[in-house]
Protein backbone atom coordinates (compact mmCIF):
# COMPACT_ATOMS: atom_id res chain seq x y z
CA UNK A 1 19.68 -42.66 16.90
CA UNK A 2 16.31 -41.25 18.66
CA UNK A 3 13.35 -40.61 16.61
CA UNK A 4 9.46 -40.45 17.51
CA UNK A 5 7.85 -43.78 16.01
CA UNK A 6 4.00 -44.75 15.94
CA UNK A 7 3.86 -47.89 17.98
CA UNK A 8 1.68 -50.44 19.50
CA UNK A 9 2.09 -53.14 22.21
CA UNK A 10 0.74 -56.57 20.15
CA UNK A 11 -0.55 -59.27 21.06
CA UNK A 12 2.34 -61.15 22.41
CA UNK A 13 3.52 -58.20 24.73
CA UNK A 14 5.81 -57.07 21.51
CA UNK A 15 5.87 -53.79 20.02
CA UNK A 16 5.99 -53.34 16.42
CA UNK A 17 6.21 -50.34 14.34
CA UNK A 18 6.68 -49.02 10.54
CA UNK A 19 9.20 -47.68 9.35
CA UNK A 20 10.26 -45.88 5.51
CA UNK A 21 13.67 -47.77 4.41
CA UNK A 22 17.07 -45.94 5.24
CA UNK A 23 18.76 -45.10 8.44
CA UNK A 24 16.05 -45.83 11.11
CA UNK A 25 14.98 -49.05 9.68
CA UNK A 26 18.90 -50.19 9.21
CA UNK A 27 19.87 -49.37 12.98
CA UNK A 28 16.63 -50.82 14.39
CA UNK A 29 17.72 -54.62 13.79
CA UNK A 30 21.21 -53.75 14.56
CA UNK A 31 21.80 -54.87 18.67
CA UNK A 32 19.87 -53.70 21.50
CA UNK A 33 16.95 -50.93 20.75
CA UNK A 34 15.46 -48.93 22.88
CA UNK A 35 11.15 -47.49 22.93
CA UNK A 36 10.46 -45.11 25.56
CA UNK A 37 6.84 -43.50 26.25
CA UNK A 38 6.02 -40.86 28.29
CA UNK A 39 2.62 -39.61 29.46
CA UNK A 40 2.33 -36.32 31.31
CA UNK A 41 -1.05 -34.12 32.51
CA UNK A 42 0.33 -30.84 34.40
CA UNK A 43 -3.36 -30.43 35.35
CA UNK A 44 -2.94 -32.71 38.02
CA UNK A 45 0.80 -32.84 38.52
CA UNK A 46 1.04 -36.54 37.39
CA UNK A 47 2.74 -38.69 34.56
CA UNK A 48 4.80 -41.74 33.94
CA UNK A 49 7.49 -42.99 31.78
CA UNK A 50 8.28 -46.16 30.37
CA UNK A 51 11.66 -47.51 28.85
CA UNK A 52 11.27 -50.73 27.12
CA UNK A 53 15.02 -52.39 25.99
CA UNK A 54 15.31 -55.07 23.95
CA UNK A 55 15.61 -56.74 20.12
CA UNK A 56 14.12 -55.74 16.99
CA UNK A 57 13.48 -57.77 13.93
CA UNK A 58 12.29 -56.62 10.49
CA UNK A 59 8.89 -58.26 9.37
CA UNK A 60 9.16 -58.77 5.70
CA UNK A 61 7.08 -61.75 5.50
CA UNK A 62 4.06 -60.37 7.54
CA UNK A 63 3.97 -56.48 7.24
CA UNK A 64 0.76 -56.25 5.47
CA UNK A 65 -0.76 -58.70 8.38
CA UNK A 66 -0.26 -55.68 11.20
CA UNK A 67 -2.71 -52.65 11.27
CA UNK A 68 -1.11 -49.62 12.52
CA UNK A 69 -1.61 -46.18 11.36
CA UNK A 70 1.11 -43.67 11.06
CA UNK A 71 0.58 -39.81 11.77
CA UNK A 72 3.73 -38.92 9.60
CA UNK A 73 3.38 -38.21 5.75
CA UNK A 74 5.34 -40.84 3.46
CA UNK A 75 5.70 -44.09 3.14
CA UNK A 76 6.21 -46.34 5.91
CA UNK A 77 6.13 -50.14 4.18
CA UNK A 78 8.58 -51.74 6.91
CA UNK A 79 7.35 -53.18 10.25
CA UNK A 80 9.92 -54.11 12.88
CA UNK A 81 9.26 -55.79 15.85
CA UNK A 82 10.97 -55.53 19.60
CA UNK A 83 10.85 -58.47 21.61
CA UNK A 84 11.02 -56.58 24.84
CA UNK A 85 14.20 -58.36 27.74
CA UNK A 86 14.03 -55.41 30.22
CA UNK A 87 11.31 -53.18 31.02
CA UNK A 88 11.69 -50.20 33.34
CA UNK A 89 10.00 -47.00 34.51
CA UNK A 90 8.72 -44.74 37.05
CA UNK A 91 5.08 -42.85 37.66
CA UNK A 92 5.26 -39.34 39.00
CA UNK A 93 2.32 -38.33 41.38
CA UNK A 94 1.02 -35.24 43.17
CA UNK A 95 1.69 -36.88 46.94
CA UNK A 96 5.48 -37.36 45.65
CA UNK A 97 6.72 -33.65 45.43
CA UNK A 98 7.80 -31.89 49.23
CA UNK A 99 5.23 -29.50 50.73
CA UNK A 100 6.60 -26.84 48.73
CA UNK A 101 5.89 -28.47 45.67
CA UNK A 102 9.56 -28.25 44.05
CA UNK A 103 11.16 -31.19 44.31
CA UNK A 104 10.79 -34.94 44.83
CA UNK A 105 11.14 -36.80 48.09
């Protein structure tokens, strides 16, 4: 299942975010998850990517303790938390792409 999430990285190098009840909030405590976040600005032909792996766990007993907005309308009660156990990614620059600017060295 892949669907965009409101996040942040807390204080403990974890990432929580909400969540309505249903599907998403099921499979997120169910094995290994998966956050990934991009960043991208054409302007100068740079941008990274970030895949974090690791476990969730639901946070009944402190959701109303974490502060984080969601841009979605609805209901979002639920917090889960990943505890991050492999963190990968790459960062695309301007000096990376061949003289003719189409492809990557």
């Amino acid at each position: 299942m892949v669907v965009p999430v409101n996040f942040k990285v807390d204080h403990d190098l974890t990432i929580v975010f909400r969540s309505g009840g249903g599907a998403k909030l099921a499979a997120s405590t169910r094995g290994i998850v998966a956050i990934q976040v991009d960043e991208v600005d054409p302007l100068h032909r740079v941008g990274w990517s970030v895949l974090v792996e690791g476990t969730a766990r639901w946070l009944y007993e402190e959701q109303d303790a974490v502060d984080l907005e969601t841009w979605a309308p609805g209901s979002r009660p639920y917090v889960v938390r990943i505890t991050p156990t492999r963190v990968t990614g790459r960062r695309i620059r301007l000096d990376q792409l061949d003289t003719d600017g189409r492809g990557y060295r």
